[in-house]
C-alpha atoms as a PDB file:
ATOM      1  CA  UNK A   1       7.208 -14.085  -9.598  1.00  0.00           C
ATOM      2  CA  UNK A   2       6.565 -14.997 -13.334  1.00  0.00           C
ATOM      3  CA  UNK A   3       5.878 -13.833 -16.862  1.00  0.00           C
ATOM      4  CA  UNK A   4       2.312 -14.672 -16.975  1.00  0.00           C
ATOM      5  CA  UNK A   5       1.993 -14.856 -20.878  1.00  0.00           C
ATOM      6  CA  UNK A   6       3.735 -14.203 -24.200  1.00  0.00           C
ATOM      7  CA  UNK A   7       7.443 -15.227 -25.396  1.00  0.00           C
ATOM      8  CA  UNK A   8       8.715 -15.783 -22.227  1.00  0.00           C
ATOM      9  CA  UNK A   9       5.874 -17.288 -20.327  1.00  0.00           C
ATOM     10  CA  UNK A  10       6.740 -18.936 -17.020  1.00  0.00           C
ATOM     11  CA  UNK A  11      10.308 -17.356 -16.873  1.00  0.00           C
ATOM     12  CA  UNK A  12      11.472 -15.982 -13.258  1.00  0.00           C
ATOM     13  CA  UNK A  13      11.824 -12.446 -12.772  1.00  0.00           C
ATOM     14  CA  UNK A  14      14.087 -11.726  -9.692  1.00  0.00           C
ATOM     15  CA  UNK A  15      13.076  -9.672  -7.023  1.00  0.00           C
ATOM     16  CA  UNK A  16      14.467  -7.997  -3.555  1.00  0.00           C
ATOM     17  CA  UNK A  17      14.314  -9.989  -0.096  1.00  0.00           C
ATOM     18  CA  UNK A  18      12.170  -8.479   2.706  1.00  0.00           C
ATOM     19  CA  UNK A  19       9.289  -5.634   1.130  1.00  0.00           C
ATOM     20  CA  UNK A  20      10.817  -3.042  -0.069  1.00  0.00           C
ATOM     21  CA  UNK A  21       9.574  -3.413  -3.030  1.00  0.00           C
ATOM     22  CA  UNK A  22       5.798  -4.664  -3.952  1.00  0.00           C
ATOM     23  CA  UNK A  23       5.666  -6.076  -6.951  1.00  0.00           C
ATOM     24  CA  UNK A  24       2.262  -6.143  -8.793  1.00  0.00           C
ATOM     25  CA  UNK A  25       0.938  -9.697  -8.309  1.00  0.00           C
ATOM     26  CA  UNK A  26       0.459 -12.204 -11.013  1.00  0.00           C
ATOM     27  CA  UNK A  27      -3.651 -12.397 -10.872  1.00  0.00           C
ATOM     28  CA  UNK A  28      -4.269  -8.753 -10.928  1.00  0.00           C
ATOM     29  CA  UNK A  29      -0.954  -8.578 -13.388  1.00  0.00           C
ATOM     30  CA  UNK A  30      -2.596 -10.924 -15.717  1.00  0.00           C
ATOM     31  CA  UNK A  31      -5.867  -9.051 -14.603  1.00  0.00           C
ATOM     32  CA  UNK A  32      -4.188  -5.860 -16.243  1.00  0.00           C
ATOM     33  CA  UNK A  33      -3.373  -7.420 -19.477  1.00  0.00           C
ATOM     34  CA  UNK A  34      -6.783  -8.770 -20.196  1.00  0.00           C
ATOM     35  CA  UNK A  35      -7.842  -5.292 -19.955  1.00  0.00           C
ATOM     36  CA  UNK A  36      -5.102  -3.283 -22.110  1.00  0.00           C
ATOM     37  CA  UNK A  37      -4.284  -6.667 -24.965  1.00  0.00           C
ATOM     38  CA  UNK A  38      -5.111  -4.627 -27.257  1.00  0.00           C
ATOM     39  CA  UNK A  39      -2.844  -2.140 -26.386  1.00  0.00           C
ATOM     40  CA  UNK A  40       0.211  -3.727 -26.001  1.00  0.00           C
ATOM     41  CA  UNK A  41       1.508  -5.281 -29.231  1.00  0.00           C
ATOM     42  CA  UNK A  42       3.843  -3.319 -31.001  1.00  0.00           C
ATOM     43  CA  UNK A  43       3.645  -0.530 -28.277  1.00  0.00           C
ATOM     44  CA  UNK A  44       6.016   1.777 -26.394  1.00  0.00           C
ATOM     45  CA  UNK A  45       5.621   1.345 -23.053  1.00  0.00           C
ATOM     46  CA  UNK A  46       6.738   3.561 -19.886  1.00  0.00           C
ATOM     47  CA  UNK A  47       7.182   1.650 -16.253  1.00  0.00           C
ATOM     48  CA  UNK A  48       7.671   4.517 -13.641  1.00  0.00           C
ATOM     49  CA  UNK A  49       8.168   3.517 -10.262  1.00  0.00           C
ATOM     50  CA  UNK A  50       9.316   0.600 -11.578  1.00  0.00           C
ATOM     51  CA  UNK A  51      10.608  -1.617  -8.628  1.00  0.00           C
ATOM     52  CA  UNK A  52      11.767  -5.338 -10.249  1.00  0.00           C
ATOM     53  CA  UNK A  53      10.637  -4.260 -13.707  1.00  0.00           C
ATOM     54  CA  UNK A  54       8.015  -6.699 -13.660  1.00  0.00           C
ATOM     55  CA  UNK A  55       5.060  -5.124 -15.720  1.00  0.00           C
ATOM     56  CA  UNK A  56       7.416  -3.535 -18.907  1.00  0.00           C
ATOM     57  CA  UNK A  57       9.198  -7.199 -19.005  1.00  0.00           C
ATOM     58  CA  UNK A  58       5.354  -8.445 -19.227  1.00  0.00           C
ATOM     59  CA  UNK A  59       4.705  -6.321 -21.653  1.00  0.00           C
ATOM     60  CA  UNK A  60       7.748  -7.107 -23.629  1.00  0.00           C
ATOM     61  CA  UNK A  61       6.918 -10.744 -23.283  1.00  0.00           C
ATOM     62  CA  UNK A  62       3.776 -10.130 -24.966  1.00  0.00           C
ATOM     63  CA  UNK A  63       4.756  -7.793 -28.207  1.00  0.00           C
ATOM     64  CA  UNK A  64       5.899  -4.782 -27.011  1.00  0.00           C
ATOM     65  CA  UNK A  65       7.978  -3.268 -29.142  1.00  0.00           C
ATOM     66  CA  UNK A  66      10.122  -1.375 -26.244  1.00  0.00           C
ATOM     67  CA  UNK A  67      10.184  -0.362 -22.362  1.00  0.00           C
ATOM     68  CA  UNK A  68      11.812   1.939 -20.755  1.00  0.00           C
ATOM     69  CA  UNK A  69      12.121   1.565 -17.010  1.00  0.00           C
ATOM     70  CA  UNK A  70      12.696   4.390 -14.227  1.00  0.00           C
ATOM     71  CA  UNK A  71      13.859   3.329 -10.485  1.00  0.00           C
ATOM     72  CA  UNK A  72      15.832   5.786  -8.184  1.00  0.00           C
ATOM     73  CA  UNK A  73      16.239   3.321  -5.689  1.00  0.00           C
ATOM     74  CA  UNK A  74      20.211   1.442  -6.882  1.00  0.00           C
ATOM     75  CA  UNK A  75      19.572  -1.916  -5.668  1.00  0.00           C
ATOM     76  CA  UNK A  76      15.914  -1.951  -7.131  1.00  0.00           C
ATOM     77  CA  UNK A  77      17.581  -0.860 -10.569  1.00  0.00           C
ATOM     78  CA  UNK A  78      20.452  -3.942 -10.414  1.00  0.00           C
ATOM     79  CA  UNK A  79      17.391  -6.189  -9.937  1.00  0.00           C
ATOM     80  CA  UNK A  80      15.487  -4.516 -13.446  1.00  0.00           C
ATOM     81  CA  UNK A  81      19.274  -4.703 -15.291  1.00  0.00           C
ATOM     82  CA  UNK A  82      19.592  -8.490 -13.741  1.00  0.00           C
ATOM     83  CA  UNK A  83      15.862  -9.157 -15.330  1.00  0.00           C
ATOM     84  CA  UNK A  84      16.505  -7.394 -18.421  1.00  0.00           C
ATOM     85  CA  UNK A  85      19.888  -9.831 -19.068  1.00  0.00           C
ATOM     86  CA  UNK A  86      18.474 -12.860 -18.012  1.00  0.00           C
ATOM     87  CA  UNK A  87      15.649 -12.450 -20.228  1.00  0.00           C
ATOM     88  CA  UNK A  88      17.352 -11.201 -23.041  1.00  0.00           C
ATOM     89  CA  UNK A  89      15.397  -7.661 -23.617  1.00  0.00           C
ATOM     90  CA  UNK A  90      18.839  -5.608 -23.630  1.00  0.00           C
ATOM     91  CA  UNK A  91      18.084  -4.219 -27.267  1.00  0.00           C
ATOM     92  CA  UNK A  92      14.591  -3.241 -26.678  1.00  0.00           C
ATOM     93  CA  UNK A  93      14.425  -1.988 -23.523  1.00  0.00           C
ATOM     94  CA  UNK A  94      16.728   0.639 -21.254  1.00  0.00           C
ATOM     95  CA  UNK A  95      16.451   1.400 -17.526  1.00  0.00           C
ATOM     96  CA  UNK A  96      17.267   4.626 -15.800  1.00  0.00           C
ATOM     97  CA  UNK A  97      18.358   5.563 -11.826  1.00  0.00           C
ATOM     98  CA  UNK A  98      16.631   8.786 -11.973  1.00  0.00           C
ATOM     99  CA  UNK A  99      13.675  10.060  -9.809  1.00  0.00           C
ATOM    100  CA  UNK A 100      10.130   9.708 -11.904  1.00  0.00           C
ATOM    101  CA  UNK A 101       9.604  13.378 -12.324  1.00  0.00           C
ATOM    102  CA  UNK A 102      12.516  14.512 -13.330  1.00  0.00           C
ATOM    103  CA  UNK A 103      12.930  11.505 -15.726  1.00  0.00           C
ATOM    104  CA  UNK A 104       9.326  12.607 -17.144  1.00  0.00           C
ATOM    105  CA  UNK A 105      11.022  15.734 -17.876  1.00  0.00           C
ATOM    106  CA  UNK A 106      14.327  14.188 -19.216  1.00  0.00           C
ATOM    107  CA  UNK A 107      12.143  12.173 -21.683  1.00  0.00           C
ATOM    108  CA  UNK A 108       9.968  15.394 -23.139  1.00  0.00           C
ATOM    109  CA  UNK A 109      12.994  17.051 -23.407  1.00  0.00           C
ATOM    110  CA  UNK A 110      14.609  13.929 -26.035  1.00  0.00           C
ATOM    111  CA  UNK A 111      10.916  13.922 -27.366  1.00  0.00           C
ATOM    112  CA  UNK A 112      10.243  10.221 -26.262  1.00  0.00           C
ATOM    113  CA  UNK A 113       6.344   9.333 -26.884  1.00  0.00           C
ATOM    114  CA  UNK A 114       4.770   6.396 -25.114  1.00  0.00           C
ATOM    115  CA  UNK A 115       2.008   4.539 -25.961  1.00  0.00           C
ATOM    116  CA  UNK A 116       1.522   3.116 -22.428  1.00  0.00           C
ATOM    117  CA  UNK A 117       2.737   4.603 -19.337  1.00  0.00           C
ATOM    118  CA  UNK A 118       2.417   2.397 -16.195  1.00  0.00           C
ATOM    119  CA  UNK A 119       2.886   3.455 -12.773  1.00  0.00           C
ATOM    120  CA  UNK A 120       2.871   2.035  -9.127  1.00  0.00           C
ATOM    121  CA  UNK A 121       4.497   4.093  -6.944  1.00  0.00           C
ATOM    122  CA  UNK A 122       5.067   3.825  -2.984  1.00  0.00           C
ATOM    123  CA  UNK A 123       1.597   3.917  -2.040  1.00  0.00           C
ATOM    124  CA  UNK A 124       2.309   6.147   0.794  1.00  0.00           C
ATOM    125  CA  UNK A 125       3.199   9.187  -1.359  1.00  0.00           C
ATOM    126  CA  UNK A 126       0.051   9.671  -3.263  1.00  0.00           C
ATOM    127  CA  UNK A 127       1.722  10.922  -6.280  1.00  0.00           C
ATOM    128  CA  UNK A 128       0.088   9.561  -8.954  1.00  0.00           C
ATOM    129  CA  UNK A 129      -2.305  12.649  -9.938  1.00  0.00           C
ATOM    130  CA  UNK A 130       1.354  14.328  -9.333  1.00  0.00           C
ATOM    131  CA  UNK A 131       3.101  12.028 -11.817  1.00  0.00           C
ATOM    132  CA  UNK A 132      -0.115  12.260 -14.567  1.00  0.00           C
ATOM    133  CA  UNK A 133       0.406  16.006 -14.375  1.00  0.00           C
ATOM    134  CA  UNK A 134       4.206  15.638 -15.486  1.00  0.00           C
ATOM    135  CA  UNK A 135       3.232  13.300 -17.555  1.00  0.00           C
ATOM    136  CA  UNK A 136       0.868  15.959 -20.041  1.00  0.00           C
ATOM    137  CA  UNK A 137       3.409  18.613 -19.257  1.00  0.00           C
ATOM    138  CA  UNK A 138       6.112  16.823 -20.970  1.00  0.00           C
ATOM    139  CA  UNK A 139       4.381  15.052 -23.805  1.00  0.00           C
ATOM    140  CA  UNK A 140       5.496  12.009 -23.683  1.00  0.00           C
ATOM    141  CA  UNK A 141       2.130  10.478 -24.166  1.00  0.00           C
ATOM    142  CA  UNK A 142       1.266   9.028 -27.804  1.00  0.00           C
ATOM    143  CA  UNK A 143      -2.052  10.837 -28.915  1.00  0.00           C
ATOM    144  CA  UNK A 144      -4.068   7.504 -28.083  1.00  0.00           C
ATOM    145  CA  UNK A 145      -2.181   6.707 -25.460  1.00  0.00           C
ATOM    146  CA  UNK A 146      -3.172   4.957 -22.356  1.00  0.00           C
ATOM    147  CA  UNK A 147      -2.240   5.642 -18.809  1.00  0.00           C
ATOM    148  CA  UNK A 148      -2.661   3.259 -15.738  1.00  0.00           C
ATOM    149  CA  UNK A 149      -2.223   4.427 -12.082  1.00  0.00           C
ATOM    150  CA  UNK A 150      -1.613   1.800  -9.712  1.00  0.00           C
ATOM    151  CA  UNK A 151      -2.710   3.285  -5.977  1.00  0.00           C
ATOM    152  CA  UNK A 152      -4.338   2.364  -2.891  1.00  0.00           C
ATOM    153  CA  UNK A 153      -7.741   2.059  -2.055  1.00  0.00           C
ATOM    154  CA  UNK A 154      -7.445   5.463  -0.418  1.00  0.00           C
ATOM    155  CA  UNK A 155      -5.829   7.397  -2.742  1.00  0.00           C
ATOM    156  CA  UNK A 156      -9.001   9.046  -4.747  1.00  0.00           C
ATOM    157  CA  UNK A 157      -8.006   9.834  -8.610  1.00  0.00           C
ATOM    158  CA  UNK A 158      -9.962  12.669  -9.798  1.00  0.00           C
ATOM    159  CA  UNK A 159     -12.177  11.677 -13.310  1.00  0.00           C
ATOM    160  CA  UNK A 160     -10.627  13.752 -14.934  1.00  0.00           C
ATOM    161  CA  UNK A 161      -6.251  15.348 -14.992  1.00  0.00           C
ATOM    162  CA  UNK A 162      -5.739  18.370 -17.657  1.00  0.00           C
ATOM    163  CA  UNK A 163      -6.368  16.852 -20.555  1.00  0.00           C
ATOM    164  CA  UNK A 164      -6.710  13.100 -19.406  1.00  0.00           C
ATOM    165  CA  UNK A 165      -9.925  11.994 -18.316  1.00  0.00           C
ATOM    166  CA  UNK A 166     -10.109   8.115 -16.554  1.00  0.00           C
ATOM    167  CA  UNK A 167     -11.894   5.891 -18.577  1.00  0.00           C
ATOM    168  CA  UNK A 168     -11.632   2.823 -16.328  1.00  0.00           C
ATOM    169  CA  UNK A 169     -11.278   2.016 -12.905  1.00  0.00           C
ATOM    170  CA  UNK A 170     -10.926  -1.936 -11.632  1.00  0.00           C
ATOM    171  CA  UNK A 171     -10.290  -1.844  -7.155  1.00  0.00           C
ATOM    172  CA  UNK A 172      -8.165  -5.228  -6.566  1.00  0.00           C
ATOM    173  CA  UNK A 173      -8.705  -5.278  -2.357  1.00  0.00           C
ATOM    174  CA  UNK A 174      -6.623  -2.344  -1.391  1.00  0.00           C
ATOM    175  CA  UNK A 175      -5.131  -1.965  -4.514  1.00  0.00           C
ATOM    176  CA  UNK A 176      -6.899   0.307  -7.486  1.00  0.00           C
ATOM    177  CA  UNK A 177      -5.920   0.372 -11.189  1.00  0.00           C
ATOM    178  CA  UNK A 178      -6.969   3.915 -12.700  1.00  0.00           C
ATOM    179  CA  UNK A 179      -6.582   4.285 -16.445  1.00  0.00           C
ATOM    180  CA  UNK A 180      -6.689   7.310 -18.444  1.00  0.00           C
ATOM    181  CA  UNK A 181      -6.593   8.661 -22.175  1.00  0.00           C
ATOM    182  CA  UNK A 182      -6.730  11.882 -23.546  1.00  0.00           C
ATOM    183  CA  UNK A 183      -9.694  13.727 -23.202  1.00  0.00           C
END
């Protein structure tokens, strides 16, 4: 697995052995940046669920201007830190053992805002309407902010969350992308 684009383009990122983790591949990740380009430069992004911090370290690698990551899973989260050194992010970006909800809240709490908030969890939880909820209780969208819900095919995201209504939807296979603004 590879940064597709930016400052880093080409460089590794390390992953686990076996699949535990399911890293977003590089077509539909380069897929995803096409669509939110104009998004990302100078941007605060959020990768929850994070796995081998692949999309934030994209996103840095194209003009982000910092990521924070969130992982409970330890050896997931040595992988992220390993990625982060190797690629030389360690003063704009900070990753966290902490399960996604109660990081959400951790984060509203400090008063973090985010102008991107990615997330792919474990498809077999079907948290993301879940997650998108925590996500407007807390606050820790930007007012033009942008949220993207990786899920599976049969996970059906509702048009519209509180306050967030889906804008776009692009189905990869078995794999959807949902994104979603403020209303």
């Amino acid at each position: 697995m590879k940064i597709v684009a930016g400052t880093h383009k080409g460089r590794y990122i390390k992953s686990r052995k076996g699949n535990s983790t399911r890293p977003t591949l590089e077509r539909i990740k380069e897929s995803l940046f096409g669509i939110i380009a104009p998004y990302v430069s100078g941007s605060k992004f959020l990768d929850l669920y994070s796995g081998t911090g692949n999309i934030a370290l994209e996103a840095l690698s194209r003009g982000a201007s910092k990521a924070v990551m969130i992982e409970k899973d330890p050896e997931a989260l040595k992988i992220i830190i390993e990625n982060v050194n190797d690629l030389g992010f360690t003063d704009v970006c900070r990753a966290y053992k902490n399960e996604t909800i109660r990081a959400i809240e951790i984060l509203g709490k400090k008063r973090e805002k985010f102008d991107i908030i990615f997330m792919d969890p474990p498809y077999k939880d079907e948290v993301c309407s879940q997650t998108i909820k925590a996500i407007e209780k807390a606050e820790i969208l930007e007012e033009n902010g942008l949220i993207i819900a990786e899920h599976h095919l049969a996970e059906k995201m509702p048009d519209e969350l509180g306050s967030y209504k889906k804008v776009d939807e692009r189905v990869y296979s078995i794999k959807v992308m949902s994104f979603y603004t403020k209303g």
